[in-house]
Protein backbone atom coordinates (compact mmCIF):
# COMPACT_ATOMS: atom_id res chain seq x y z
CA UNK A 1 0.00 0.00 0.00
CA UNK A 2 2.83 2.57 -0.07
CA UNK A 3 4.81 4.14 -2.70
CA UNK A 4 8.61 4.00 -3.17
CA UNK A 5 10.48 7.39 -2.08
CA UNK A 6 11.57 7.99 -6.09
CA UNK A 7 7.46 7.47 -6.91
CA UNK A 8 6.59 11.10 -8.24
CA UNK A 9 3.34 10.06 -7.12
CA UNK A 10 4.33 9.94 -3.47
CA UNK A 11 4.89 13.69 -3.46
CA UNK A 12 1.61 14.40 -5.48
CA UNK A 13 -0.25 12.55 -2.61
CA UNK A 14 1.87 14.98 0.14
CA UNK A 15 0.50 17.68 -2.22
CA UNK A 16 -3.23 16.68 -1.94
CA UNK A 17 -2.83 16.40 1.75
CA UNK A 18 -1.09 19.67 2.20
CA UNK A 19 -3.69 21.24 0.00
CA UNK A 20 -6.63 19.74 2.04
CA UNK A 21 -5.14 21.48 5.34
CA UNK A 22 -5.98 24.84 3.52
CA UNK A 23 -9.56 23.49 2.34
CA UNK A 24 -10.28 22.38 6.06
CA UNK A 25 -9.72 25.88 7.59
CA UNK A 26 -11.50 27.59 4.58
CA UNK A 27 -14.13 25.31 5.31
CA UNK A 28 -14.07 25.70 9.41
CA UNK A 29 -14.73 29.74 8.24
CA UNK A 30 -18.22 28.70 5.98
CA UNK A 31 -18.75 26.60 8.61
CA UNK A 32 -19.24 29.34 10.77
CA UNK A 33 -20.26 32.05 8.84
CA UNK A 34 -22.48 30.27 6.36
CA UNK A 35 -23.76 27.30 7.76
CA UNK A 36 -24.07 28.77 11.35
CA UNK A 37 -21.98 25.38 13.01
CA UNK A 38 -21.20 25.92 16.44
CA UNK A 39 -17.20 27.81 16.77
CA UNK A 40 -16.40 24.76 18.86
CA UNK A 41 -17.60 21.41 17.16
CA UNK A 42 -16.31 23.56 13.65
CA UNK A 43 -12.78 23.92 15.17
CA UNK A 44 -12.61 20.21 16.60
CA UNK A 45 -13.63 18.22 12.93
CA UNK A 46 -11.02 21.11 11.63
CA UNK A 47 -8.62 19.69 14.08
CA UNK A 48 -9.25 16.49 13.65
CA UNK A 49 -9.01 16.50 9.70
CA UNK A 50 -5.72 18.41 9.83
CA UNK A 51 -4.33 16.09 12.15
CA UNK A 52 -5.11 13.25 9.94
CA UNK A 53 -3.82 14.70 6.77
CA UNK A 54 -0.51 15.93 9.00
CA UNK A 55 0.02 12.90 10.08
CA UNK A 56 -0.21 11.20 7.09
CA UNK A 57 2.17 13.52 5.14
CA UNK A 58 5.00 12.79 7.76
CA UNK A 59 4.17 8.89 7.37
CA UNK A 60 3.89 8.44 3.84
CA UNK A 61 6.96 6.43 4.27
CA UNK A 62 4.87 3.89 5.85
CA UNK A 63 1.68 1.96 5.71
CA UNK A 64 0.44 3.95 8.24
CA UNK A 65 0.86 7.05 6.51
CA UNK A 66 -1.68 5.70 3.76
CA UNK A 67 -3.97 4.64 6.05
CA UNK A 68 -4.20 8.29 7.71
CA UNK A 69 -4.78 9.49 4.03
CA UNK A 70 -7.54 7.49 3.68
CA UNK A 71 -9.24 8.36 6.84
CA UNK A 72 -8.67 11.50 6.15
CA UNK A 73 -10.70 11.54 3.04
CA UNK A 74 -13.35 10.06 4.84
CA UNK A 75 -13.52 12.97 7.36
CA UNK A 76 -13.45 15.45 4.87
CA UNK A 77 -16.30 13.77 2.87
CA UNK A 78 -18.26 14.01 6.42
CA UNK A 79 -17.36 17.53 6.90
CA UNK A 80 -20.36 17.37 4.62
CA UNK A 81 -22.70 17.03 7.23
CA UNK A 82 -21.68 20.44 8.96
CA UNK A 83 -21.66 22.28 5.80
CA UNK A 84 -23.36 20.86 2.20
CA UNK A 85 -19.91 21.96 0.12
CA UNK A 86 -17.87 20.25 1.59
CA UNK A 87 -19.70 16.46 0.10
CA UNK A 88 -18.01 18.27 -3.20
CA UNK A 89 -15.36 19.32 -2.02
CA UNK A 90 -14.18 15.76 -0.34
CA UNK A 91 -15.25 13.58 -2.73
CA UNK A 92 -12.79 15.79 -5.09
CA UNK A 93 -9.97 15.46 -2.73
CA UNK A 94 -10.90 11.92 -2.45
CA UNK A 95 -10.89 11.53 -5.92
CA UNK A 96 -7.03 12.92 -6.58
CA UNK A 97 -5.91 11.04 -3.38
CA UNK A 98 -7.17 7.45 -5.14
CA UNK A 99 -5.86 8.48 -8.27
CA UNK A 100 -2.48 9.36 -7.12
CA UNK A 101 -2.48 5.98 -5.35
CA UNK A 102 -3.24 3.97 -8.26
CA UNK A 103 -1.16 5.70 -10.34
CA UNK A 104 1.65 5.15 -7.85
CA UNK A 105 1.26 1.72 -8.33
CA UNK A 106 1.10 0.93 -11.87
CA UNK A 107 4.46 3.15 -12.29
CA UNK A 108 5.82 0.75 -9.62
CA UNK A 109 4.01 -2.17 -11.57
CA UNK A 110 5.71 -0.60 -15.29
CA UNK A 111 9.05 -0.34 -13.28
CA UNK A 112 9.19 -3.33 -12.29
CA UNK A 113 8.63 -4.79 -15.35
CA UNK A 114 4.65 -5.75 -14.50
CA UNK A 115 1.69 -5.39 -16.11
CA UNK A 116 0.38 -1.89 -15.39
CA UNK A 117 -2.82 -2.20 -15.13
């Protein structure tokens, strides 16, 4: 389940994590302002979904690392339920995080000489 440190789609996955820190705290704002969520139970599913994608960056090394990834694309798909844009705005994120995944493995697959499918 993880991708080899030369993978160009290891750092592309870092990316989409990194980016989804900066869509959680835009969010956590229409959250409040738009959506009317409570300033405490907004910051705490912030926290919790930057946490996630934090950790996962620093253990993409690891199978651990992808695992975090995953659940965070989970919570942000949920951050949903607080505020309606955010069901888009996950399954997006979700959406790039799989396909950098995938794509990490059939370059792995084509290095190695595999089928790439």
């Amino acid at each position: 389940m993880t991708l080899a440190p030369d993978n160009p789609m290891r750092s592309a996955a870092m990316s989409v994590l990194l980016f989804e820190v900066i869509i959680v705290w835009l969010a956590y704002i229409g959250m409040i302002q738009v959506s009317g969520i409570d300033l405490t139970v907004a910051a705490v599913w912030s926290a919790v979904a930057t946490v996630l994608c934090i950790a996962g960056i620093a253990g993409l090394r690891k199978r651990w690392g992808y695992l975090l990834g995953w659940a965070a694309q989970v919570v942000l798909v949920g951050l949903g339920v607080l505020t309606p844009w955010m069901y888009a705005m996950g399954i997006i994120f979700a959406l790039i995080w799989a396909t950098c995944v995938i794509l990490g493995k059939r370059i792995e697959a084509h290095r190695q000489g595999g089928n790439p499918q």
